[in-house]
Protein backbone atom coordinates (compact mmCIF):
# COMPACT_ATOMS: atom_id res chain seq x y z
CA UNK A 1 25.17 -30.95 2.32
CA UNK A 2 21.62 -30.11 3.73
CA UNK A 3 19.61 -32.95 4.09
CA UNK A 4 15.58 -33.73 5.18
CA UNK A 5 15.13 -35.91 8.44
CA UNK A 6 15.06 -38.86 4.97
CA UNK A 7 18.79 -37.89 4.59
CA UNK A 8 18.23 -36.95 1.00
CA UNK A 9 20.03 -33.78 -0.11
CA UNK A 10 18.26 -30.83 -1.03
CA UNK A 11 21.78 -28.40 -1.15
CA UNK A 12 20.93 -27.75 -5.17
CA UNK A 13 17.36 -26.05 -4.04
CA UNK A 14 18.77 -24.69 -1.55
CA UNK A 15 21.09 -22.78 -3.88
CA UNK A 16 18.72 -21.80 -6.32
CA UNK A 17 16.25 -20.28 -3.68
CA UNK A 18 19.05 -18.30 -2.53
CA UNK A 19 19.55 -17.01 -6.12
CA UNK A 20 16.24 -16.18 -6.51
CA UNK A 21 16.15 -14.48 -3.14
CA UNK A 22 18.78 -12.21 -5.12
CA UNK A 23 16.38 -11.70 -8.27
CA UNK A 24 13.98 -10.98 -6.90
CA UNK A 25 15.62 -7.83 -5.05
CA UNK A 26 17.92 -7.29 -8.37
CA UNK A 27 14.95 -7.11 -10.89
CA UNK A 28 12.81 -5.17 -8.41
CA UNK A 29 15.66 -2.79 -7.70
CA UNK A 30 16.49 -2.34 -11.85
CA UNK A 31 13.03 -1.74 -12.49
CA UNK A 32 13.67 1.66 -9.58
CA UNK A 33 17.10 2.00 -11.04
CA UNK A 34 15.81 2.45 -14.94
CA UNK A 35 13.68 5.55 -13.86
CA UNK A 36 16.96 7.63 -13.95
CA UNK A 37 17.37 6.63 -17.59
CA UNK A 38 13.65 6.81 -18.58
CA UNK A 39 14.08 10.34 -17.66
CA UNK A 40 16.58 10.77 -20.41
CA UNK A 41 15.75 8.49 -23.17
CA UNK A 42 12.06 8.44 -23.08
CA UNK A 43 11.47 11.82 -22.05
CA UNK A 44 9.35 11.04 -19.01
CA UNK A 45 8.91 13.21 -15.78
CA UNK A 46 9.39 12.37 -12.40
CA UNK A 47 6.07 11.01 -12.15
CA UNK A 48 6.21 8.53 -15.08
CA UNK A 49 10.14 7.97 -14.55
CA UNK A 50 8.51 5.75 -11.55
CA UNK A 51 5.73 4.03 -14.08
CA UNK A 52 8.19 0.85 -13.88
CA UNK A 53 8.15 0.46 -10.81
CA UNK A 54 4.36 1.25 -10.52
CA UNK A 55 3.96 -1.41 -13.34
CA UNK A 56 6.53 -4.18 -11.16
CA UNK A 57 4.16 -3.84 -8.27
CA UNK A 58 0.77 -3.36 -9.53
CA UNK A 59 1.17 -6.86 -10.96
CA UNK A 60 1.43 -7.91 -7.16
CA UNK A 61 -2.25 -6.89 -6.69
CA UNK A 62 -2.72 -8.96 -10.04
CA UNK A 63 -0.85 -11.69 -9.04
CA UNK A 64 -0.90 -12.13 -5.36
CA UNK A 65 -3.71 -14.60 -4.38
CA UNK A 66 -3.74 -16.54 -7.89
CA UNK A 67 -0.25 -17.44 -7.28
CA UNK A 68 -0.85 -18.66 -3.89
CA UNK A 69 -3.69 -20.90 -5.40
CA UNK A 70 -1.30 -21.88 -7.84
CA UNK A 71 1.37 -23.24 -5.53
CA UNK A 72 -1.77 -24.75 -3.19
CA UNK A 73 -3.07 -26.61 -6.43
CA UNK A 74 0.28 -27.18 -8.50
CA UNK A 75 3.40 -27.30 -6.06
CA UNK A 76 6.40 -25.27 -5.06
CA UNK A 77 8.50 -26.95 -8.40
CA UNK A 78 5.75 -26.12 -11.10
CA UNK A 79 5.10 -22.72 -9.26
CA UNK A 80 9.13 -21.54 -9.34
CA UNK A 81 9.77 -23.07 -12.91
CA UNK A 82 6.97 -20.80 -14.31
CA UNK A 83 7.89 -17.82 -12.02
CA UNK A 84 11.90 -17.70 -13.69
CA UNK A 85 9.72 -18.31 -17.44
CA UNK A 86 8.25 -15.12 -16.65
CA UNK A 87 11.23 -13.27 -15.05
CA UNK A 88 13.22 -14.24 -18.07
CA UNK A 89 10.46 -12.83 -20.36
CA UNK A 90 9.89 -9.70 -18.45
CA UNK A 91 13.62 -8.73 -18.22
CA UNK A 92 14.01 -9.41 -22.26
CA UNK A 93 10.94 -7.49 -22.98
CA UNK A 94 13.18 -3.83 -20.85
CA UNK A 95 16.09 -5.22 -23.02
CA UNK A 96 14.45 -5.01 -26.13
CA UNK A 97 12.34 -1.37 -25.20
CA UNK A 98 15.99 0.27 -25.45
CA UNK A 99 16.15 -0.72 -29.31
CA UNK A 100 12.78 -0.42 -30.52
CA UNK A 101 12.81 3.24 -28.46
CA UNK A 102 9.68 2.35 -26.54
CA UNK A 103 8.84 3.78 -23.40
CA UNK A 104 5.41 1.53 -23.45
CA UNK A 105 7.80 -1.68 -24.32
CA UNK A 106 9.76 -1.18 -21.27
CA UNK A 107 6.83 -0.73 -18.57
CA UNK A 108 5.30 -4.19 -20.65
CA UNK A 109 8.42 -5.83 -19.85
CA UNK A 110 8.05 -4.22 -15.86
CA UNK A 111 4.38 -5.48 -15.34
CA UNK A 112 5.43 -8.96 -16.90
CA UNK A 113 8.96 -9.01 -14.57
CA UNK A 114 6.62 -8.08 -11.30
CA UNK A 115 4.66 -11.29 -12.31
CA UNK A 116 7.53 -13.18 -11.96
CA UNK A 117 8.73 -11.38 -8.56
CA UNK A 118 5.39 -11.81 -6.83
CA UNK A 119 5.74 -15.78 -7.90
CA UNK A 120 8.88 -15.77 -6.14
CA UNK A 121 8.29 -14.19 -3.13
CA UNK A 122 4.80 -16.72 -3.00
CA UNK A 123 7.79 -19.66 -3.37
CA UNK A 124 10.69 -18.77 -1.77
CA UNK A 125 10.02 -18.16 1.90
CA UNK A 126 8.22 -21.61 2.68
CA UNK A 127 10.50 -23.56 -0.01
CA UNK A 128 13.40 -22.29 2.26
CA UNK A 129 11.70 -23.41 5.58
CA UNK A 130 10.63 -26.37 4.23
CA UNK A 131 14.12 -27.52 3.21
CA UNK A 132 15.51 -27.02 6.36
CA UNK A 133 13.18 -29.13 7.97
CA UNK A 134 11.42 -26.03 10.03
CA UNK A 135 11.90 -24.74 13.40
CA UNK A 136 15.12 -23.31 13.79
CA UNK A 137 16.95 -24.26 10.73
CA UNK A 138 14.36 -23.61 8.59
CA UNK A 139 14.09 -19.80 9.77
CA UNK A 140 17.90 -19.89 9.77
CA UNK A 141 17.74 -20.69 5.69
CA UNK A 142 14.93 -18.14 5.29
CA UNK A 143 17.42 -15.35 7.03
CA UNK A 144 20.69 -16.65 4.52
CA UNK A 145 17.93 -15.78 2.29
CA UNK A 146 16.88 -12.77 3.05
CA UNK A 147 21.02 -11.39 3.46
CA UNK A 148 20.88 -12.33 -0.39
CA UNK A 149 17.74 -10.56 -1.26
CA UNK A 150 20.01 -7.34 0.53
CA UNK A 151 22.75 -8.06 -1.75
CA UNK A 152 20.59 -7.93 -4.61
CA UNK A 153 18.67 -4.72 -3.67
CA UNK A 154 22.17 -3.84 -3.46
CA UNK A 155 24.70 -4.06 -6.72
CA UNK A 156 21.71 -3.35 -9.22
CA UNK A 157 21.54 0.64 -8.37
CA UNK A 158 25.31 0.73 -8.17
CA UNK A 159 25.65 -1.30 -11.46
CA UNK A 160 23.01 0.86 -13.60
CA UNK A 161 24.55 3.70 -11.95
CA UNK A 162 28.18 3.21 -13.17
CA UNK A 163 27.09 1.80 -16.53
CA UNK A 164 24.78 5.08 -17.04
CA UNK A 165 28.67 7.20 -16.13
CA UNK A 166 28.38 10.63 -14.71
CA UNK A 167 26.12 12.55 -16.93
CA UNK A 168 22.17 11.81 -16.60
CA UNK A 169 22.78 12.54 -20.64
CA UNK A 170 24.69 9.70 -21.45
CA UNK A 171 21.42 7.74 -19.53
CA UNK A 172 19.95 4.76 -22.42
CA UNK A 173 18.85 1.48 -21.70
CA UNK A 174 21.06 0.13 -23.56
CA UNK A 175 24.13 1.27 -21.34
CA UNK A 176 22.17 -0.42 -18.63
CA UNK A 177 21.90 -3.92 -21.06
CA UNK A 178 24.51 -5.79 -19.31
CA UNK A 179 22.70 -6.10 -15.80
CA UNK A 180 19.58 -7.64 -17.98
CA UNK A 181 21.67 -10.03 -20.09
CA UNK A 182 22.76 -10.64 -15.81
CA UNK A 183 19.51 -11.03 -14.87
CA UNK A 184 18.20 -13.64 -18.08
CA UNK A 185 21.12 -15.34 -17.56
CA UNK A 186 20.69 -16.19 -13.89
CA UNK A 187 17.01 -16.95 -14.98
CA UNK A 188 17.68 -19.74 -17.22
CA UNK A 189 19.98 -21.26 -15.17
CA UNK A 190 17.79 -21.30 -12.41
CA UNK A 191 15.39 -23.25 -14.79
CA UNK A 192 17.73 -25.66 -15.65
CA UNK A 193 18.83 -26.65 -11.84
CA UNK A 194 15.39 -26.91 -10.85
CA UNK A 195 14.26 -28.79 -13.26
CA UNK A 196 16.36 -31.39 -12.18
CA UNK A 197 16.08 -30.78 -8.60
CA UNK A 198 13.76 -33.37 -6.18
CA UNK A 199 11.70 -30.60 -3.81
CA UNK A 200 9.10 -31.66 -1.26
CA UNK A 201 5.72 -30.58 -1.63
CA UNK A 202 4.13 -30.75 1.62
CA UNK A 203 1.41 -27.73 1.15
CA UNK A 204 0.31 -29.21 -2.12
CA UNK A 205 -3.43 -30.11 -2.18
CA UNK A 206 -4.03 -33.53 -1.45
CA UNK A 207 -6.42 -35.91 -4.21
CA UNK A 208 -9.22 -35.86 -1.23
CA UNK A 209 -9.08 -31.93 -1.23
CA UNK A 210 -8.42 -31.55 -4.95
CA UNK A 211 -11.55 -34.12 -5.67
CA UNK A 212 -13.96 -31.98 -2.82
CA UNK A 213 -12.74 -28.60 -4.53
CA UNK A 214 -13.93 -29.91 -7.81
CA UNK A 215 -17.15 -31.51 -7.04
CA UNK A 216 -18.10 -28.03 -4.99
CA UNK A 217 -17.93 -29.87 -1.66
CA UNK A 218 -15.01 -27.89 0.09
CA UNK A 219 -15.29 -27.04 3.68
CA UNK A 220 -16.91 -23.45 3.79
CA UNK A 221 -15.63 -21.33 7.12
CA UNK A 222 -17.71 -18.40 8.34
CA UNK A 223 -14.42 -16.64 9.68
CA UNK A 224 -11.09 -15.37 7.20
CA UNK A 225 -8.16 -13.68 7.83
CA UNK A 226 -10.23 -10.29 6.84
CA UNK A 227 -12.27 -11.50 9.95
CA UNK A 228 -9.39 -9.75 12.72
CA UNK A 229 -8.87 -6.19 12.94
CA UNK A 230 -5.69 -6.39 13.45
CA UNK A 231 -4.79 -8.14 10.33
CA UNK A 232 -6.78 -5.57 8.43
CA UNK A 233 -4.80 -2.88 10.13
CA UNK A 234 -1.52 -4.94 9.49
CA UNK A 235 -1.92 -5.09 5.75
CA UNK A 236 -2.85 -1.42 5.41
CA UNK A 237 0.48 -1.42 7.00
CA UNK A 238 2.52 -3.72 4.81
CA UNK A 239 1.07 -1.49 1.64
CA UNK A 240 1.86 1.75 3.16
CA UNK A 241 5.56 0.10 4.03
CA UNK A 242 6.86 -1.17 0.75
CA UNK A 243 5.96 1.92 -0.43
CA UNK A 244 8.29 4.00 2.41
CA UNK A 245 11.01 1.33 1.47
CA UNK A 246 10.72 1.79 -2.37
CA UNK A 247 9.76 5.41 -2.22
CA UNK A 248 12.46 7.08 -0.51
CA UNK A 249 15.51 4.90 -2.43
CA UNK A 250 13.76 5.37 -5.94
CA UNK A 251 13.00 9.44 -5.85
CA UNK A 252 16.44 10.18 -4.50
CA UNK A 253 17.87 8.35 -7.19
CA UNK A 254 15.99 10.38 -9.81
CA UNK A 255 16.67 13.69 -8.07
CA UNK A 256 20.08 13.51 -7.05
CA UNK A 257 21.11 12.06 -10.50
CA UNK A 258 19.72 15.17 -12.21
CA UNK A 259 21.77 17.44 -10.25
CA UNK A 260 25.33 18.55 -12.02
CA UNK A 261 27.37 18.15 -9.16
CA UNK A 262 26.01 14.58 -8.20
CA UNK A 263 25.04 12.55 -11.20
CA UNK A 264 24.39 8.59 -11.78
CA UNK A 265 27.37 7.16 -10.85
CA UNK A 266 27.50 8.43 -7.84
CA UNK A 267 24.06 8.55 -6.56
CA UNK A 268 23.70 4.94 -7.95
CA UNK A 269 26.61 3.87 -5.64
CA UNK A 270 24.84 5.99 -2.60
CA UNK A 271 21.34 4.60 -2.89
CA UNK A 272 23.19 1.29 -3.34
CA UNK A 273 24.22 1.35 0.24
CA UNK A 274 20.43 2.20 0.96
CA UNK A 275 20.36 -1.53 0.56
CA UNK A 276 23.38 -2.28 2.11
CA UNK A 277 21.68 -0.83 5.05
CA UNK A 278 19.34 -3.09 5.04
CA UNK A 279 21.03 -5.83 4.67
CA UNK A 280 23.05 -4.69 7.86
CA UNK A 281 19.88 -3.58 9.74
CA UNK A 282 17.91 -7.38 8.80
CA UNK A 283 21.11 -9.07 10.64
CA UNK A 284 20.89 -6.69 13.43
CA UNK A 285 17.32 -7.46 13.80
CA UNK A 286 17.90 -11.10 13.88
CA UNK A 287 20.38 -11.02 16.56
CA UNK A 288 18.22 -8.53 19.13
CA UNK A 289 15.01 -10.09 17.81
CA UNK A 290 14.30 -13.05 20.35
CA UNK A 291 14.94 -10.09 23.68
CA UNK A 292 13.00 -6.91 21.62
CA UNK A 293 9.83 -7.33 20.84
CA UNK A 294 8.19 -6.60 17.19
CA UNK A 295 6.15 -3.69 18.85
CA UNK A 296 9.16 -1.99 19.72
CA UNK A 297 11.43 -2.40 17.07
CA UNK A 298 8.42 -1.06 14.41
CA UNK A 299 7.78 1.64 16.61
CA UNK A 300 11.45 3.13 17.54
CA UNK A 301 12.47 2.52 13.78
CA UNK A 302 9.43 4.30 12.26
CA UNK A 303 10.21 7.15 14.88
CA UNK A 304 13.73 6.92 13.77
CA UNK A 305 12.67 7.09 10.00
CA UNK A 306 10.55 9.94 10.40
CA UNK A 307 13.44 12.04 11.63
CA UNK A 308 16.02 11.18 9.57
CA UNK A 309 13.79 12.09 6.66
CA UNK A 310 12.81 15.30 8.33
CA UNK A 311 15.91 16.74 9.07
CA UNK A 312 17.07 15.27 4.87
CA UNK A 313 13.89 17.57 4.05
CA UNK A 314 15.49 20.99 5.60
CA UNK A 315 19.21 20.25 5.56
CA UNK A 316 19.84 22.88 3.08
CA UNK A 317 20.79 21.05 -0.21
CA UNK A 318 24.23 22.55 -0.71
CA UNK A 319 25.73 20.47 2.47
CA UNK A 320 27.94 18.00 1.42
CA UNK A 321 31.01 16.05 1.89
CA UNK A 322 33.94 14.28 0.05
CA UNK A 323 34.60 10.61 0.37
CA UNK A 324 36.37 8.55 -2.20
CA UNK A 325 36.64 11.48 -4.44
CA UNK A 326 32.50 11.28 -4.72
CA UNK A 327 30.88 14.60 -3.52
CA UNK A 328 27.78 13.29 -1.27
CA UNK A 329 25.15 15.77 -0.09
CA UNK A 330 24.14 15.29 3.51
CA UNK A 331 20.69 14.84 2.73
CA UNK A 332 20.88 12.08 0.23
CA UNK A 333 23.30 10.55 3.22
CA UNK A 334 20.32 10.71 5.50
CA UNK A 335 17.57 9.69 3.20
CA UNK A 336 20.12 6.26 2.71
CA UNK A 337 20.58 5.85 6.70
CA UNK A 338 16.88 4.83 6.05
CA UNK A 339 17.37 1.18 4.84
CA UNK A 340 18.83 0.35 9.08
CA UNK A 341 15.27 1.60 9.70
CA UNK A 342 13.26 -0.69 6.50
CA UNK A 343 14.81 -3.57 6.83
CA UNK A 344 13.32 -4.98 10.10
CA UNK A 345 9.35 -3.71 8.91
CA UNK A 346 8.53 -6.45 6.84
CA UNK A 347 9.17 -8.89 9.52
CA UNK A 348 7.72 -7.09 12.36
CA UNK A 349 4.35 -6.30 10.87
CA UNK A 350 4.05 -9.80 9.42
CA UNK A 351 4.78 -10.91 12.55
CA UNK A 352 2.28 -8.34 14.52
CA UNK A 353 -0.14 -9.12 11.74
CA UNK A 354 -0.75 -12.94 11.94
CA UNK A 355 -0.29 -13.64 15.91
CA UNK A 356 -3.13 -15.34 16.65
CA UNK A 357 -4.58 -16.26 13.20
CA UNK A 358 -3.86 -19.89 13.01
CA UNK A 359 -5.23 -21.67 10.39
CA UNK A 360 -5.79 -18.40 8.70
CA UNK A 361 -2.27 -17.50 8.76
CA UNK A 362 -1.43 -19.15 4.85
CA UNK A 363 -4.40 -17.04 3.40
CA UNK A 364 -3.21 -13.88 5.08
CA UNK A 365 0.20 -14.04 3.29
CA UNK A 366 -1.03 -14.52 -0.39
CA UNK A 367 -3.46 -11.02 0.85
CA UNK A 368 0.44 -9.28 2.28
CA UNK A 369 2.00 -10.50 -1.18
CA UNK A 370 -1.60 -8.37 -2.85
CA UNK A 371 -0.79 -5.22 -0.76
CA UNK A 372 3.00 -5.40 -1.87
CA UNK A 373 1.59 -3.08 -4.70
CA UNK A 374 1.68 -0.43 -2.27
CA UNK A 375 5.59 -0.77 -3.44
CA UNK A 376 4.22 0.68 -7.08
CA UNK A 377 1.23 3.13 -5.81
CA UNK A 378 3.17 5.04 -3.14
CA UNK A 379 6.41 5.98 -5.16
CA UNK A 380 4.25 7.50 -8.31
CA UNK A 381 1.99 8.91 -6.29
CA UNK A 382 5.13 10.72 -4.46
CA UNK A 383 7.15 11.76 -7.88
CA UNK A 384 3.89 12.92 -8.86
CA UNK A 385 4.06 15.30 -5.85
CA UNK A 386 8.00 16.10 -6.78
CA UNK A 387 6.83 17.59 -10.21
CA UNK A 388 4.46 19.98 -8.15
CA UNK A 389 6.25 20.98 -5.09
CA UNK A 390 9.85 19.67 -5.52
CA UNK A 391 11.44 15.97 -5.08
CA UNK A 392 12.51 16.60 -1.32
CA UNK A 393 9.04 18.13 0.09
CA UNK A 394 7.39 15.32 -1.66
CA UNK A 395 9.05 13.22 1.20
CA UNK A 396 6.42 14.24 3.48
CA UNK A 397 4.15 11.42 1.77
CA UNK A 398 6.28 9.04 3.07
CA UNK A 399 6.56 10.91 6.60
CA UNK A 400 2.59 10.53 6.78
CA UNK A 401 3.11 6.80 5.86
CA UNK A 402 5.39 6.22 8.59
CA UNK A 403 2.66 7.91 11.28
CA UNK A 404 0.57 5.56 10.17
CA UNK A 405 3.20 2.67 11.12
CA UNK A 406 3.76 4.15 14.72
CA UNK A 407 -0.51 4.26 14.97
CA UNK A 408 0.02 0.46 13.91
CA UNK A 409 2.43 -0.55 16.30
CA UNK A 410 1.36 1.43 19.32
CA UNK A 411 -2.48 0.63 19.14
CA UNK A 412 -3.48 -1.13 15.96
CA UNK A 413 -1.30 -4.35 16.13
CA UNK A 414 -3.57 -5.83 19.55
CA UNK A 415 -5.61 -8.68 19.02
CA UNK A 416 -9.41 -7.79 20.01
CA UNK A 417 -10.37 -10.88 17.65
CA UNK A 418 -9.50 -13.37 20.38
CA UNK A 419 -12.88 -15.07 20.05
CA UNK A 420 -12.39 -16.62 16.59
CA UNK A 421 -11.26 -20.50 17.12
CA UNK A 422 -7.94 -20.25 14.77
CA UNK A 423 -7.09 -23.95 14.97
């Protein structure tokens, strides 16, 4: 049982973070996973196929700093009990759009789900470290956490893929129903278990502060997080980055499902090891991470990224190979070799982003969880390319992207803010 220097327990939250580490990768991942059905039922092009996951992650930019006030002002429990409310309401809302046919129902239910997931992501990162007590164990939780958050991103393609069969035809959201009633299901019980689960709140606004804030008296400081350049670089980068991460998964998916000789379920299963990648290339990362530095790895992986995506881009699209029975083309292969290349970004540019910000460092990640919308922006903006020049040339989007990442970690990351007392 894991227990607080006290020697209470806290193995229940523990649990139920790591479950919602997996939600919030599973609902993110359905909302990407629904645009190959979208296509059929609803009618929608590319473009709008991606207008759920567009919706998910716009409500980041919505939700971002309020929800970081709200856990300041109300607590990690209050904060994570209304955050699974909302899931559970935003996931019913895409189950019910398959019955009442409505294609404006379902990106509702998207834009109320990415409420929920940029709640979540606000909670679950310092909830983890917190129960573990910091330092080493508490990063240790945080990185069980994150392997969970793979597995999520994971089984949802494959699941709406095999659901949906072989035939982008047979594609309704109603086929896809089960992984929802999954998804509400895990939802409520989350609700339950921490409801009656003790958490620390150790971030939680004190009376003094909470009496100061409300009488207008709060400490005003001349300097912010916006106040170092390369902070301001950094979260250009974190936008442009979610949107590489959900970009290339989510237009393959879309493509290579529409073609005969492909289809759902096996594309599905393909861009589910996209994630499995990740999850593979996050443990990697952790074990090289204390000798590499976070300069390096974001530089040799965005140069790694840009040529795998290259070569995916003129690798003509009848080369392909047989595993399993399942005929995979080469490009779609190399497009999913990707996710070794994702899954360490996050981590380094967060880590680039806030050395030396200090005090500055909490306000800085509630501006990150803003700039997750990039997550929404990027892939519409790219599937809006694929209906004018083609799915696979609309990859160079994401090529400039990554540029912009190797700009970030070979000059923009450095500190010329130095000046600026951070403690």
């Amino acid at each position: 049982m894991e227990k607080n220097v006290s020697g209470k327990s806290y193995t229940p939250a523990i649990v139920v973070m790591f479950a919602l580490f997996f939600m919030i990768a599973f609902v993110t991942n359905l909302a990407g996973s629904m645009g190959v059905i979208v296509t059929n039922q609803f009618g929608a092009s590319k473009a709008l196929s991606q207008l759920g996951s567009l919706a998910n992650f716009i409500a980041y930019a919505c939700m971002g700093i309020p929800a970081g006030l709200i856990l300041k002002r109300k607590g990690y429990k209050f904060t994570s009990l209304a955050a699974v409310v909302v899931g559970l309401l935003g996931v019913g809302i895409q189950f019910l759009s398959g019955y009442v046919e409505s294609f404006a129902v379902y990106v509702t239910g998207a834009f109320v789900a990415g409420f929920s997931m940029c709640m979540l992501n606000i909670v679950v990162n310092p909830m983890l470290n917190t129960l573990g007590g910091g330092g080493n164990k508490g990063n240790q939780l945080v990185q069980f956490g994150g392997s969970c958050n793979s597995i999520g991103g994971t089984v949802a393609p494959v699941f709406v893929g095999w659901l949906v069969g072989g035939s982008i035809a047979d594609a309704t959201v109603a086929k896809a129903a089960p992984v929802m009633i999954i998804a509400m299901a895990i939802f409520a019980i989350a609700f339950v278990v921490i409801s009656f689960t003790s958490i620390p709140e150790p971030h939680m606004e004190t009376a003094e502060e909470k009496a100061a804030r409300l009488a207008g008296k709060a400490v005003k400081d001349k300097h912010n997080a916006l106040s170092f350049r390369h902070f301001i670089f950094g979260a250009i980068a974190i936008f442009f980055y979610v949107g590489i991460e959900v970009g290339i998964p989510n237009t393959a998916n879309v493509y290579f499902s529409g073609l005969d000789w492909v289809g759902p379920a096996v594309t599905g299963t393909i861009i589910g090891v996209y994630w499995f990648c990740m999850l593979i290339g996050r443990l990697l990362g952790g074990a090289v991470g204390a000798a590499v530095s976070s300069k390096k790895m974001l530089l040799g992986t965005s140069v790694v990224a840009i040529a795998l995506i290259v070569c995916a881009m003129f690798i003509p699209e009848s080369s392909k190979f047989t595993v399993a029975e399942m005929t995979i083309p080469v490009s779609l292969l190399l497009l999913v070799l990707c996710g070794l290349c994702t899954s360490i970004m996050w981590g380094a540019i967060f880590n680039l982003s806030v050395e030396g910000l200090g005090k500055y460092t909490a306000a800085a990640s509630g501006i990150f969880m803003t700039l997750v919308c990039g997550g929404g922006i990027i892939p519409f903006l790219q599937n809006v390319l694929a209906d004018k020049v083609g799915s696979m040339q609309s990859y160079w989007l994401l090529v400039a992207c990554l540029l912009y990442l190797v700009f970030y970690a070979a000059v923009g990351s450095k500190n010329v803010n130095k000046d600026i007392k951070v403690d």
